[in-house]
C-alpha atoms as a PDB file:
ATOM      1  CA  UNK A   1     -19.915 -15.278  34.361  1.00  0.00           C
ATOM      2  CA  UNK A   2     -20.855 -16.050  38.101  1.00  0.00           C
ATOM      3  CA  UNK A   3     -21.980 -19.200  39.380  1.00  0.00           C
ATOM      4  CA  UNK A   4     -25.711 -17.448  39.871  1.00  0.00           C
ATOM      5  CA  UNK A   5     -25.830 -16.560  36.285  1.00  0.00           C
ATOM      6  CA  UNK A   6     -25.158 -20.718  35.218  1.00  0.00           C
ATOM      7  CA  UNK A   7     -27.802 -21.769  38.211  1.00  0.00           C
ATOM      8  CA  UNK A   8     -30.524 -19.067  36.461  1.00  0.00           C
ATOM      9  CA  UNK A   9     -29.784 -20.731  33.082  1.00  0.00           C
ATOM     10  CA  UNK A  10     -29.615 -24.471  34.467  1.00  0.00           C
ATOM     11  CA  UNK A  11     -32.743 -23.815  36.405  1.00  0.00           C
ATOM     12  CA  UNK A  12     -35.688 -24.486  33.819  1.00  0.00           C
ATOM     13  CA  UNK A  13     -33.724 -27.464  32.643  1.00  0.00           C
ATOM     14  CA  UNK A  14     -33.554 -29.046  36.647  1.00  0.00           C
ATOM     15  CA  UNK A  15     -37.547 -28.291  37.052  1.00  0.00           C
ATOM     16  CA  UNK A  16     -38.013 -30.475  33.489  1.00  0.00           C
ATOM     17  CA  UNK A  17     -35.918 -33.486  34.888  1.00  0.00           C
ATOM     18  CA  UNK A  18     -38.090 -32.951  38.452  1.00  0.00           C
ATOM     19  CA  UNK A  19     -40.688 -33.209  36.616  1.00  0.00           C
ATOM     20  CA  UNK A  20     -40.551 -35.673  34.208  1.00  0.00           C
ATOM     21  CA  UNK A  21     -38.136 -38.097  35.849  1.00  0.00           C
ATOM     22  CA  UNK A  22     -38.907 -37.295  39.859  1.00  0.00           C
ATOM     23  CA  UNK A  23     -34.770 -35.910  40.029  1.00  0.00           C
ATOM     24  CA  UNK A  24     -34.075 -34.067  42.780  1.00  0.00           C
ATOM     25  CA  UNK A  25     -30.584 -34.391  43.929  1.00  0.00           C
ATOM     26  CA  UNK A  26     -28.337 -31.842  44.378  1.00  0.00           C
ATOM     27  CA  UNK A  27     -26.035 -30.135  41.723  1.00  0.00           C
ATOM     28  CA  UNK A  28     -23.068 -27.923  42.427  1.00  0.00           C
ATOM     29  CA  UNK A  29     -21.496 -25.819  39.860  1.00  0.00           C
ATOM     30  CA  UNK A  30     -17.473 -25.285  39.385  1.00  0.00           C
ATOM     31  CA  UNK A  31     -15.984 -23.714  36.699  1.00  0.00           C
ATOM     32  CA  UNK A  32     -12.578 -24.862  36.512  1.00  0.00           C
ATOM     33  CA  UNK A  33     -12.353 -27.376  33.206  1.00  0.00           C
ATOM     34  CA  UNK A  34      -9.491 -26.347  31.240  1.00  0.00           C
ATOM     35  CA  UNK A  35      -7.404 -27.847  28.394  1.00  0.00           C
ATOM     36  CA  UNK A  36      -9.084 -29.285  24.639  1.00  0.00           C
ATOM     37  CA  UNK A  37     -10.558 -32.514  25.464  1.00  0.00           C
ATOM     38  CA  UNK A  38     -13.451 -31.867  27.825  1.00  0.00           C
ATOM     39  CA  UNK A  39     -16.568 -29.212  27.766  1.00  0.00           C
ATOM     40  CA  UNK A  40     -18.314 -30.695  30.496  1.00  0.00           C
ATOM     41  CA  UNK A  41     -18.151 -33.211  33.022  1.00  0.00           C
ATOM     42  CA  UNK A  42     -21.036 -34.566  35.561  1.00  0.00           C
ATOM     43  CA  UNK A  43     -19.286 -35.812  38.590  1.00  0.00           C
ATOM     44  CA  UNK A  44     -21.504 -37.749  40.765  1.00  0.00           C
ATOM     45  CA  UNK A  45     -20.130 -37.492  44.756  1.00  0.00           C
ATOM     46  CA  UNK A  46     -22.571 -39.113  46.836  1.00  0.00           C
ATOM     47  CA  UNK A  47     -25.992 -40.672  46.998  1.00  0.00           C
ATOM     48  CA  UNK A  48     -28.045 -37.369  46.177  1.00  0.00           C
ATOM     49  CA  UNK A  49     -25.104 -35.268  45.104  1.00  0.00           C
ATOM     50  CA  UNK A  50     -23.356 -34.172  41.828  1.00  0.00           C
ATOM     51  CA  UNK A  51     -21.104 -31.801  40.765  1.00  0.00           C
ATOM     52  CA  UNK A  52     -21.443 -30.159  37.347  1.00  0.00           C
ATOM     53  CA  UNK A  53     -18.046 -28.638  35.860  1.00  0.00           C
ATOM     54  CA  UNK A  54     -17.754 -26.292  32.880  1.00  0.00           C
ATOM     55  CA  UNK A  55     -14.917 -25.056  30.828  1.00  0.00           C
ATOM     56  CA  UNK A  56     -13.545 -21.852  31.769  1.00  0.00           C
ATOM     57  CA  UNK A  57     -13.058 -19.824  28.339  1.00  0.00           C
ATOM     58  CA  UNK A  58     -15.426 -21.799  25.989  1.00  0.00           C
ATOM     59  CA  UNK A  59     -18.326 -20.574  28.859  1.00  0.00           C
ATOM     60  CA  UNK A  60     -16.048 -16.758  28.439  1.00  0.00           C
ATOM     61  CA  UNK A  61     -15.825 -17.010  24.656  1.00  0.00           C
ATOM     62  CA  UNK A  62     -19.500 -18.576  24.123  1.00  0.00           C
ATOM     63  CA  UNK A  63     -21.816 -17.406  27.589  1.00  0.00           C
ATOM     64  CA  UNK A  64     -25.306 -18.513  27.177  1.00  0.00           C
ATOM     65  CA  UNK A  65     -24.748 -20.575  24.280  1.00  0.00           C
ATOM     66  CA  UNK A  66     -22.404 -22.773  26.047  1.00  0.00           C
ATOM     67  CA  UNK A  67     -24.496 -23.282  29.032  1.00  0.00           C
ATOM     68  CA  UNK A  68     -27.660 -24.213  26.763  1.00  0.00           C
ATOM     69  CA  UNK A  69     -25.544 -27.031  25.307  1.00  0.00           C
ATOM     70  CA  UNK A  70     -23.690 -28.462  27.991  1.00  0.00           C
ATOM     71  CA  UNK A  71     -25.868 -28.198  31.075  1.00  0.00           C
ATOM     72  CA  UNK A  72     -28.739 -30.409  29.651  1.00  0.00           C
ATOM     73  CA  UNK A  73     -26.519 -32.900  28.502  1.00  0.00           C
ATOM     74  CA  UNK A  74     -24.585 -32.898  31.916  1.00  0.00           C
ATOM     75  CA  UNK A  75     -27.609 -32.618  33.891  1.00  0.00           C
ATOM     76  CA  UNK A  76     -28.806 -35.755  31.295  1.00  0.00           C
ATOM     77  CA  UNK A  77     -25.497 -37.815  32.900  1.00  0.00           C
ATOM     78  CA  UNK A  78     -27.276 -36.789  36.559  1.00  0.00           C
ATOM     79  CA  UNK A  79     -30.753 -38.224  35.447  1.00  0.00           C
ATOM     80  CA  UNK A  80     -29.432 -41.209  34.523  1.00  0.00           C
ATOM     81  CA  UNK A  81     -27.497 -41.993  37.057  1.00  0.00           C
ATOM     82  CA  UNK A  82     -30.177 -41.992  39.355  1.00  0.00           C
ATOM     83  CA  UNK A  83     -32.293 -44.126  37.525  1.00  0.00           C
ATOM     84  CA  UNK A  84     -30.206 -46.891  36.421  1.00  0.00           C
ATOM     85  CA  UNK A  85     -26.956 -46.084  38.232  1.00  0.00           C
ATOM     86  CA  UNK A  86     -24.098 -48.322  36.155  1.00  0.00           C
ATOM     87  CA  UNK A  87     -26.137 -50.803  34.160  1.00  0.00           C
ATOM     88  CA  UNK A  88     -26.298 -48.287  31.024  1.00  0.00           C
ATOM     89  CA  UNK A  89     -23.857 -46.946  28.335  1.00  0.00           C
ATOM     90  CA  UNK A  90     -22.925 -43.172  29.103  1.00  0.00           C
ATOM     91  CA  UNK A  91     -24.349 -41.795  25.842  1.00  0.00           C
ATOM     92  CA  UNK A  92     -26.832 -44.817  25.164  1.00  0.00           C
ATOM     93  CA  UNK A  93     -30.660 -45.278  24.307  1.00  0.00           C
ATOM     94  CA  UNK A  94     -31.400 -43.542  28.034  1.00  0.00           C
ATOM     95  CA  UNK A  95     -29.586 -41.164  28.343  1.00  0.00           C
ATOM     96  CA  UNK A  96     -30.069 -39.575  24.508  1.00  0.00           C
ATOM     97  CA  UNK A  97     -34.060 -40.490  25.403  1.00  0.00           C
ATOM     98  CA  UNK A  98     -33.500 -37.961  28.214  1.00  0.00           C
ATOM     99  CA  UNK A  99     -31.611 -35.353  26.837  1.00  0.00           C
ATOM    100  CA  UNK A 100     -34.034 -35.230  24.049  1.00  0.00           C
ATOM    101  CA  UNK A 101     -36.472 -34.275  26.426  1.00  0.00           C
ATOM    102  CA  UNK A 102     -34.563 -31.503  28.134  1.00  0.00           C
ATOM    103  CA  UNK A 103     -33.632 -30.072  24.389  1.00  0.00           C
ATOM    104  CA  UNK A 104     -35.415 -29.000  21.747  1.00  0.00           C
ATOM    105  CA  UNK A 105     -32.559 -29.088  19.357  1.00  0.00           C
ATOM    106  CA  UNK A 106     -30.196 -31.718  18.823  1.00  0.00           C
ATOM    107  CA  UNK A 107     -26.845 -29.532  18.904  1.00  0.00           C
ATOM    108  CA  UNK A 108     -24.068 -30.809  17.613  1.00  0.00           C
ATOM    109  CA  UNK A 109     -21.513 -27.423  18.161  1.00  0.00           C
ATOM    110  CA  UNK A 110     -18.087 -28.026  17.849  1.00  0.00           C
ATOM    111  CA  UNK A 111     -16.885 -25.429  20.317  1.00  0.00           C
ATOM    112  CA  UNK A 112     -12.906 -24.307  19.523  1.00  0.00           C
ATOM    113  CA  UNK A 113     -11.377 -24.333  22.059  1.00  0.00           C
ATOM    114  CA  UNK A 114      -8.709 -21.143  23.161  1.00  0.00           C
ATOM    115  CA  UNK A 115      -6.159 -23.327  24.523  1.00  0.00           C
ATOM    116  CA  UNK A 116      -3.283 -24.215  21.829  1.00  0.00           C
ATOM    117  CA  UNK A 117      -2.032 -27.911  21.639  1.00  0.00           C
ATOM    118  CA  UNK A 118       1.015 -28.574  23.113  1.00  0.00           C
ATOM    119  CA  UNK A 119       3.331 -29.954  20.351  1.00  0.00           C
ATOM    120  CA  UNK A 120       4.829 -32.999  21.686  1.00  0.00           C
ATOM    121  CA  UNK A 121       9.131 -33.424  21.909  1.00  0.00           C
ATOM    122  CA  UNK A 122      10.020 -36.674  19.904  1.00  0.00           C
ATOM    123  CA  UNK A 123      13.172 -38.240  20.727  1.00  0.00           C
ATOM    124  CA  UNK A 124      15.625 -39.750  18.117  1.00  0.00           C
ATOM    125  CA  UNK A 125      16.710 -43.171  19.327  1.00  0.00           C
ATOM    126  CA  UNK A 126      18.272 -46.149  17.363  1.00  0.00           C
ATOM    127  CA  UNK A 127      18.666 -50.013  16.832  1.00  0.00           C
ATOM    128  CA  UNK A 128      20.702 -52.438  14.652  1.00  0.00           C
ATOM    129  CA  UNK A 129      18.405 -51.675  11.669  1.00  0.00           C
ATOM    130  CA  UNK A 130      20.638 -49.585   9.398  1.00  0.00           C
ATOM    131  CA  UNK A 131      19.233 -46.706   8.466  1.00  0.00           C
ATOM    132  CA  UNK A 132      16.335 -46.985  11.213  1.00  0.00           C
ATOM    133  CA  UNK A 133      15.168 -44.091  13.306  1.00  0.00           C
ATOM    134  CA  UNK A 134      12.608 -44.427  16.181  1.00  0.00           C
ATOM    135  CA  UNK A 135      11.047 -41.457  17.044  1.00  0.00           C
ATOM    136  CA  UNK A 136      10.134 -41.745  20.934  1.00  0.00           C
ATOM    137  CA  UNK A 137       7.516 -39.518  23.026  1.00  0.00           C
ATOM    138  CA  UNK A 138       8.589 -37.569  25.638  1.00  0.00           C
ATOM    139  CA  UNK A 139       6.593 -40.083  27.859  1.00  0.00           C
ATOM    140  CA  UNK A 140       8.131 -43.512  26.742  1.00  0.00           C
ATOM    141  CA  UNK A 141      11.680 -41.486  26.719  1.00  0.00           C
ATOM    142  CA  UNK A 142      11.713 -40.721  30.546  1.00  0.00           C
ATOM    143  CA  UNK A 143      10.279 -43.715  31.282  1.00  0.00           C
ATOM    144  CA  UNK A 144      13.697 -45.669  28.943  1.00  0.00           C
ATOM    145  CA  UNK A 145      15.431 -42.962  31.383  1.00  0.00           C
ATOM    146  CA  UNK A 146      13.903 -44.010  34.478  1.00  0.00           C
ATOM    147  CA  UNK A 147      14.780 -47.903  33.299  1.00  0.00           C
ATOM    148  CA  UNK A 148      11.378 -48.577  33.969  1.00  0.00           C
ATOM    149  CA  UNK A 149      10.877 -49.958  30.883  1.00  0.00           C
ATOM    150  CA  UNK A 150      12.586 -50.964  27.672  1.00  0.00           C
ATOM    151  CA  UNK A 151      11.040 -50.797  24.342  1.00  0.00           C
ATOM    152  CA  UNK A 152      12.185 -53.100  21.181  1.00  0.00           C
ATOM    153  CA  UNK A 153      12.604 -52.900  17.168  1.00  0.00           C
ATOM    154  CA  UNK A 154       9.926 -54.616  15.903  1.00  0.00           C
ATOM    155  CA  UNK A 155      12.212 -55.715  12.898  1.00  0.00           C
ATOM    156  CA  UNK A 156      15.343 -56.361  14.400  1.00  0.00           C
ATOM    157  CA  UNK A 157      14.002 -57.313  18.346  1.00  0.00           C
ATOM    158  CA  UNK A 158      17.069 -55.152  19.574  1.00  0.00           C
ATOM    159  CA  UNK A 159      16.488 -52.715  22.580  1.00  0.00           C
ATOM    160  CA  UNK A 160      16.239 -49.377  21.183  1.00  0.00           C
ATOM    161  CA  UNK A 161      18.994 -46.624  22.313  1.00  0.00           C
ATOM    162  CA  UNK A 162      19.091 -42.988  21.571  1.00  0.00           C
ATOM    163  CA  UNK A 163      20.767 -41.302  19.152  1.00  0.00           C
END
């Protein structure tokens, strides 16, 4: 799906928050999100302009579906933004106020996402507990590596080791 397609969708939606709400900044579309976390993300860059980025395969997988669902609550972020910059909670009173009037549904899709979870490496390390394993992330391991930090046994105090 081309960038023209996602402005043709997000169109009607950017009229409603010019009209109702006086918006008229800028919005930019990339489509470069990828991973399990986000679906969207509203990145404001400068006093009029934002950026609006989607997830690659859920907007493959899902088309005009997707784009129905994410762009009014992105474009929702936008709006509120410019009316109360900082003072307000992300997903608070305004900002639902607003998307409800972009929407006439309330969605609440759970999109799956393509990408598999990465299953983490845990590392066996050791104290002067007998019979006590600690299993370490990869994360906290290179950082024990690194000696940029040192991690305890919350029974025994003794500076964990591995195995």
């Amino acid at each position: 799906m081309q960038i023209k397609q996602v402005r043709k969708v997000f169109e009607p939606y950017f009229l409603k928050a010019k009209e109702l709400y006086g918006f008229n900044s800028n919005i930019d579309f990339k489509i470069d999100l990828k991973g399990y976390s986000t679906i969207g993300q509203c990145i404001w860059r400068d006093k009029k302009n934002f950026t609006i980025r989607l997830h690659l395969l859920l907007l493959e997988k899902y088309g005009d579906s997707y784009l129905h669902d994410v762009l009014p609550h992105e474009l929702a972020h936008a709006v509120v933004y410019c009316l109360y910059k900082n003072r307000v909670k992300a997903h608070g009173k305004e900002w639902k106020r607003i998307l409800k009037s972009f929407t006439l549904v309330d969605s609440k899709v759970k999109y799956e996402v393509l990408q598999k979870i990465r299953e983490s490496k845990r590392y066996r390390y050791g104290c002067k507990c007998k019979d006590k394993v600690h299993f370490i992330s990869t994360i906290l391991h290179n950082k024990i590596e690194k000696k940029s930090a040192t991690y305890l046994c919350k029974v025994c105090k003794d500076t964990i080791c591995l195995i």
